[in-house]
C-alpha atoms as a PDB file:
ATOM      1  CA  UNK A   1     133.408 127.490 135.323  1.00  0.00           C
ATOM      2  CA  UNK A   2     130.984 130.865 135.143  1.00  0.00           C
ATOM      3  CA  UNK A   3     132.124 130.070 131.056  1.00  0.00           C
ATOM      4  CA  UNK A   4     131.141 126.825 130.642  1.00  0.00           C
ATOM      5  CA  UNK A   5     127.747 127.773 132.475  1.00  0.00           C
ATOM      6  CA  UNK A   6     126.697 130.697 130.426  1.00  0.00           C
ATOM      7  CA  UNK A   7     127.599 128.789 127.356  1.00  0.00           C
ATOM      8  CA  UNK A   8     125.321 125.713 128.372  1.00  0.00           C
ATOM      9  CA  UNK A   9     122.746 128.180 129.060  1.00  0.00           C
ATOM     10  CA  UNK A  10     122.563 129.915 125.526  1.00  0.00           C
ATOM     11  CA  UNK A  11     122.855 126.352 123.933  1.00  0.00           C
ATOM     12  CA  UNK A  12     119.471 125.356 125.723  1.00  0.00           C
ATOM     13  CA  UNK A  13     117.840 128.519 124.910  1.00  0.00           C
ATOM     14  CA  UNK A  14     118.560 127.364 121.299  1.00  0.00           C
ATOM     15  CA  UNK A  15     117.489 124.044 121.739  1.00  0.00           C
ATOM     16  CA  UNK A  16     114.221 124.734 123.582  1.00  0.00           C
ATOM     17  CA  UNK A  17     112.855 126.392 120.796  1.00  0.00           C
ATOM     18  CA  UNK A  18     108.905 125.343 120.974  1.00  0.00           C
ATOM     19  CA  UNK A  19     105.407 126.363 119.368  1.00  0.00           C
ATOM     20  CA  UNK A  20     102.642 127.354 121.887  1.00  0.00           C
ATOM     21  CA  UNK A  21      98.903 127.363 120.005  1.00  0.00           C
ATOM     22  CA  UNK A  22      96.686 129.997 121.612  1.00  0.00           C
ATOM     23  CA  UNK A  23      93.169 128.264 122.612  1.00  0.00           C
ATOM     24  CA  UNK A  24      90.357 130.433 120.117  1.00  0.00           C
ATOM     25  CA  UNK A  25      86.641 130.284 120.843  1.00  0.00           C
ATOM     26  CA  UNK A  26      84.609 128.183 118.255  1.00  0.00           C
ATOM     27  CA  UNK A  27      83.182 131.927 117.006  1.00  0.00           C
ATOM     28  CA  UNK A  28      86.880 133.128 116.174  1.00  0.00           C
ATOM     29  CA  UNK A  29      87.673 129.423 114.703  1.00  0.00           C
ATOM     30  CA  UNK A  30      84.206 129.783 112.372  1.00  0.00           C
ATOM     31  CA  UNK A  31      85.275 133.479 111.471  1.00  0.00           C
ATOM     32  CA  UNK A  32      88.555 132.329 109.811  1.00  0.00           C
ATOM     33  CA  UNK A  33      87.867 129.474 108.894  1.00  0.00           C
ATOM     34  CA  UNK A  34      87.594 128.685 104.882  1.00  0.00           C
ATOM     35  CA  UNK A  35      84.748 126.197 105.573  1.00  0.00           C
ATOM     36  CA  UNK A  36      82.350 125.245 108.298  1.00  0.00           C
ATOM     37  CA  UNK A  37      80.584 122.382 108.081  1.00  0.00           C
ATOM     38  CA  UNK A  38      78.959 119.252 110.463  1.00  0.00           C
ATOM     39  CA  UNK A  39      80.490 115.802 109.308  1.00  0.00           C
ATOM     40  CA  UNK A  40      80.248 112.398 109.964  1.00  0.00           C
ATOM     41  CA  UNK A  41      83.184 109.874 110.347  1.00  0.00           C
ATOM     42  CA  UNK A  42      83.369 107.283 108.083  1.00  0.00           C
ATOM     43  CA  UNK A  43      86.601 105.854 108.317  1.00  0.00           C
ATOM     44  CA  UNK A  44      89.950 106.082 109.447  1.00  0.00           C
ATOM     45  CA  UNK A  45      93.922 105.044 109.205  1.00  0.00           C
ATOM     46  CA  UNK A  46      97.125 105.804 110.251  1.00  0.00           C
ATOM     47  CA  UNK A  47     100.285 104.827 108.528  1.00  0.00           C
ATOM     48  CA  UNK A  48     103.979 106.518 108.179  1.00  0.00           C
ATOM     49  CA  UNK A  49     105.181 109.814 106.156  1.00  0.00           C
ATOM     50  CA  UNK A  50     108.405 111.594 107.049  1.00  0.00           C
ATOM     51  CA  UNK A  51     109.198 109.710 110.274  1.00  0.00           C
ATOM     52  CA  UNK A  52     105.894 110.510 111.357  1.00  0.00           C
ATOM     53  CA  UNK A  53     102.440 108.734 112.279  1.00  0.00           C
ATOM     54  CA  UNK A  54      99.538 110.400 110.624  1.00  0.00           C
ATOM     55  CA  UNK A  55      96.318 109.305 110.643  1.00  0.00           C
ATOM     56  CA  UNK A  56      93.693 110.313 107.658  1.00  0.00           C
ATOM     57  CA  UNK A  57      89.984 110.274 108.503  1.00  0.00           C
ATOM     58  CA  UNK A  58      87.568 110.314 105.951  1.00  0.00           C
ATOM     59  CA  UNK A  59      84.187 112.575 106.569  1.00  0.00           C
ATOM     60  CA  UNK A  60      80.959 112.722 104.776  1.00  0.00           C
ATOM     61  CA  UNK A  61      79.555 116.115 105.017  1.00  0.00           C
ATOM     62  CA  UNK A  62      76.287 116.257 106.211  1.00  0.00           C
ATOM     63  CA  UNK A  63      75.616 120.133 106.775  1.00  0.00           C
ATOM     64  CA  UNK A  64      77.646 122.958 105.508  1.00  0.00           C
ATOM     65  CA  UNK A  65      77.621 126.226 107.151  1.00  0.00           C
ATOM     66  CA  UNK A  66      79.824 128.301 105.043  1.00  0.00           C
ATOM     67  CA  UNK A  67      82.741 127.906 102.270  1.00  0.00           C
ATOM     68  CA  UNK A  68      82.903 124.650  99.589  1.00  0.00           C
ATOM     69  CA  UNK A  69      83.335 121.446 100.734  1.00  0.00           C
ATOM     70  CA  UNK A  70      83.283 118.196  98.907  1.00  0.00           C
ATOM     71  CA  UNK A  71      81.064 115.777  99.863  1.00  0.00           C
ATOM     72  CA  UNK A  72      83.810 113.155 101.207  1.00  0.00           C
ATOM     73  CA  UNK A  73      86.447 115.288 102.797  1.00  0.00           C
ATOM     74  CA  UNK A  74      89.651 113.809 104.305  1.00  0.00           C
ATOM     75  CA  UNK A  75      91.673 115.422 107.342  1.00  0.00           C
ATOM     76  CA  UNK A  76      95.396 114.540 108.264  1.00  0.00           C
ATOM     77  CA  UNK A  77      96.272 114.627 111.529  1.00  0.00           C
ATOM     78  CA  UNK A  78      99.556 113.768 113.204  1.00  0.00           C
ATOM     79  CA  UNK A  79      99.526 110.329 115.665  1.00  0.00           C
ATOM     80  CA  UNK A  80      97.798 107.561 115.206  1.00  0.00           C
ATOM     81  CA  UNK A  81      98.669 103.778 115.454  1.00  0.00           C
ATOM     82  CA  UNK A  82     101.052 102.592 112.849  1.00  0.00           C
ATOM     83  CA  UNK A  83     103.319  98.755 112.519  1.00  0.00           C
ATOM     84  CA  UNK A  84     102.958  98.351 116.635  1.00  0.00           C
ATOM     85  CA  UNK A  85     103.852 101.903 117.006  1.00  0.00           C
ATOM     86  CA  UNK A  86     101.284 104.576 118.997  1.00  0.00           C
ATOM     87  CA  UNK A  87     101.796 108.389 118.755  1.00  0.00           C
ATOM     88  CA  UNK A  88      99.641 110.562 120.875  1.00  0.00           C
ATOM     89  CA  UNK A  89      99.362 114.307 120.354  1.00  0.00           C
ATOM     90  CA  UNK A  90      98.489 116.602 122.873  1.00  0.00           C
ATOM     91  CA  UNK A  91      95.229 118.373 121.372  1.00  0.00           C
ATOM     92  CA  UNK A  92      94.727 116.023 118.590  1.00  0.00           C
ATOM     93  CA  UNK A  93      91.088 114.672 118.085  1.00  0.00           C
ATOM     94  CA  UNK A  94      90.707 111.458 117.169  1.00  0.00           C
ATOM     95  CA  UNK A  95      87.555 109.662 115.218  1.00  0.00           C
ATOM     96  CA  UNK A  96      85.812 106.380 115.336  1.00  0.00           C
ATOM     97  CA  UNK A  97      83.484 105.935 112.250  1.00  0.00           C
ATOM     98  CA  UNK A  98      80.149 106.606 113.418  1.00  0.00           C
ATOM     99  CA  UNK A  99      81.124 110.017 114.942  1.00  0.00           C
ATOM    100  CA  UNK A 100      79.828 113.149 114.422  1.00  0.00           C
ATOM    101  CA  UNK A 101      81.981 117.020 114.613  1.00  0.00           C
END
């Protein structure tokens, strides 16, 4: 029995295998970042890739701060709404047109 436990306990430590994100000041984001800039939203939509909802918002840069930025500049981010279908991410902004980050 003492087996059979010890082996279900090493096969979860394999399975649990997760990704923890530290939380970085918006200084420490700027310093590494490759561009800063603030944008407005001008559109957005989600659809399927890889068994996945992603949504793709489109920006129009209004004020850059540092780096080279086109003036439209899309961002993928995982979730969105998709064929009935609603994935939420934990941490994962989303945008209504009109917005401002």
């Amino acid at each position: 029995m003492w087996i059979i436990f010890f082996f279900a306990m090493a096969l979860a430590a394999v399975v649990a295998n997760a990704t923890t994100l530290a939380r970085l000041t918006f200084d420490d984001l700027a310093q590494h970042a490759t561009a800063v800039a603030r944008l407005h939203c001008l559109d957005s939509e989600s659809h399927w890739d890889s068994g996945e909802i992603w949504t793709f918002t489109r920006f129009a840069v209004v004020e850059r701060e540092k780096g080279e930025l086109e003036d439209i500049v899309t961002v993928r981010m995982l979730g969105g709404r998709a064929d009935g279908f609603v994935s939420r991410v934990d941490g994962v902004p989303s945008f209504r047109p009109g917005d401002e980050a």
